[in-house]
Protein backbone atom coordinates (compact mmCIF):
# COMPACT_ATOMS: atom_id res chain seq x y z
CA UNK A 1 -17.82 -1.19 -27.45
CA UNK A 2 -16.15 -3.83 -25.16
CA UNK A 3 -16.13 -1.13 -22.38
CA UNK A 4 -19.65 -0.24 -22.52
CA UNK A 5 -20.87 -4.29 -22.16
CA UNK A 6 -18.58 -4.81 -19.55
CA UNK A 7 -19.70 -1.88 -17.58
CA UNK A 8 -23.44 -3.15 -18.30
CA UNK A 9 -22.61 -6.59 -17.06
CA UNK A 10 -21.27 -5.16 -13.77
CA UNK A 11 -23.91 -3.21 -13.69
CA UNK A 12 -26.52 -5.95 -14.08
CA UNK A 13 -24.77 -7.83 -11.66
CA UNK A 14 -25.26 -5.34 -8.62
CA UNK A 15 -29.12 -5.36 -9.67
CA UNK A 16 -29.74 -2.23 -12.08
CA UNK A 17 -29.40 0.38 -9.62
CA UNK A 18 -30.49 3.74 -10.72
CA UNK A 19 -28.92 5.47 -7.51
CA UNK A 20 -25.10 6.46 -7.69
CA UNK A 21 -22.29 4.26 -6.22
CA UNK A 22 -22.39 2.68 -2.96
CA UNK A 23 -19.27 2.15 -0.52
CA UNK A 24 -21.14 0.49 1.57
CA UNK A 25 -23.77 -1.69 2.39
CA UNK A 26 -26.73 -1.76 5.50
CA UNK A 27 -27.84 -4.80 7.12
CA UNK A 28 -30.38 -4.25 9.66
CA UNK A 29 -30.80 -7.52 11.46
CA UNK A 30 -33.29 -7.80 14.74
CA UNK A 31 -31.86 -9.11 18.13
CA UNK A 32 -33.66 -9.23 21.41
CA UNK A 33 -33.68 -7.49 24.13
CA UNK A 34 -32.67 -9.88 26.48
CA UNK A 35 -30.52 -13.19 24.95
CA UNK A 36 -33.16 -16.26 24.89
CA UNK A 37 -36.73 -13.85 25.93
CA UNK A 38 -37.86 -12.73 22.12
CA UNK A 39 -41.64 -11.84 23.85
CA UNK A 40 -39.80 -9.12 25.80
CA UNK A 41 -39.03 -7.13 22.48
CA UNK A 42 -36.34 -6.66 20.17
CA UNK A 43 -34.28 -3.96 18.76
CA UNK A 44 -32.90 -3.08 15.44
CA UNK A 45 -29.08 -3.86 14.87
CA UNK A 46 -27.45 -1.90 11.94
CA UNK A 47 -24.53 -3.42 10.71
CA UNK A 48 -21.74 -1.55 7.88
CA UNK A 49 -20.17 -3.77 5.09
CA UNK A 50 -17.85 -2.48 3.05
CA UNK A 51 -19.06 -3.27 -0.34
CA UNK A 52 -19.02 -1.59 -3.52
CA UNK A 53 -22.61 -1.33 -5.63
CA UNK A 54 -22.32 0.41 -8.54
CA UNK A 55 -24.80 2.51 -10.32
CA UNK A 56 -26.71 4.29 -13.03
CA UNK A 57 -22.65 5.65 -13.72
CA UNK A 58 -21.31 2.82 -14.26
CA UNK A 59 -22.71 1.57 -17.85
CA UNK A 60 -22.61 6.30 -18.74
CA UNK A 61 -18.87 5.90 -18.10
CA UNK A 62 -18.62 2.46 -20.36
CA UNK A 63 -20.83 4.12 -22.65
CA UNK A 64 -18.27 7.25 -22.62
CA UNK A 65 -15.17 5.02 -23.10
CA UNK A 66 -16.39 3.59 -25.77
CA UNK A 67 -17.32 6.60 -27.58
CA UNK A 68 -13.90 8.32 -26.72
CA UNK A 69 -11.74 5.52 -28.05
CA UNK A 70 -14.42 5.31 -31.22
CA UNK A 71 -13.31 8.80 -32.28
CA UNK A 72 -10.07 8.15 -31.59
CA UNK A 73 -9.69 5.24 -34.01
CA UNK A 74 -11.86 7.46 -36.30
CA UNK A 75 -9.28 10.70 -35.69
CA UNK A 76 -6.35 8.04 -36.50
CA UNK A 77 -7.74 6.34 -39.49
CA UNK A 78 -7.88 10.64 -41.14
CA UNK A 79 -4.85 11.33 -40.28
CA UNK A 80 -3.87 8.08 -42.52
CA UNK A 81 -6.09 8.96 -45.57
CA UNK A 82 -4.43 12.52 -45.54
CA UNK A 83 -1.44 10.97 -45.57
């Protein structure tokens, strides 16, 4: 089961997001128009980061690891008793 609570933790830690993976990360940040006049307007600046976020497949993969090495052990452990 350790895969499936790590996976949660990392998931927790990137906020619970339902949506898939993220590379990459918006800012939107407002700068004026003209450097040191604000009442003239201001415009939207988008900036990229690089980031990963993971998402709702994060703990479904954990959770799939976990269950895959499970019957694993279980197949091995059998295969012993027929033994």
């Amino acid at each position: 089961m350790l895969p499936f609570f790590l996976s949660v933790c990392k998931w927790s830690a990137d906020g619970f997001r339902v949506g898939f993976w993220l590379s990459s990360v918006q800012t939107n940040k407002e700068v004026p128009l003209l450097e040191g006049m604000p009442e003239l307007g201001t415009q939207t600046q988008v900036i990229w980061e690089d980031q990963f976020v993971s998402g709702i497949e994060t703990p479904v993969l954990g959770l799939v690891v976990s269950a895959s090495a499970l019957l694993l052990v279980l197949m091995m452990e059998r295969r012993k008793k027929k033994s």
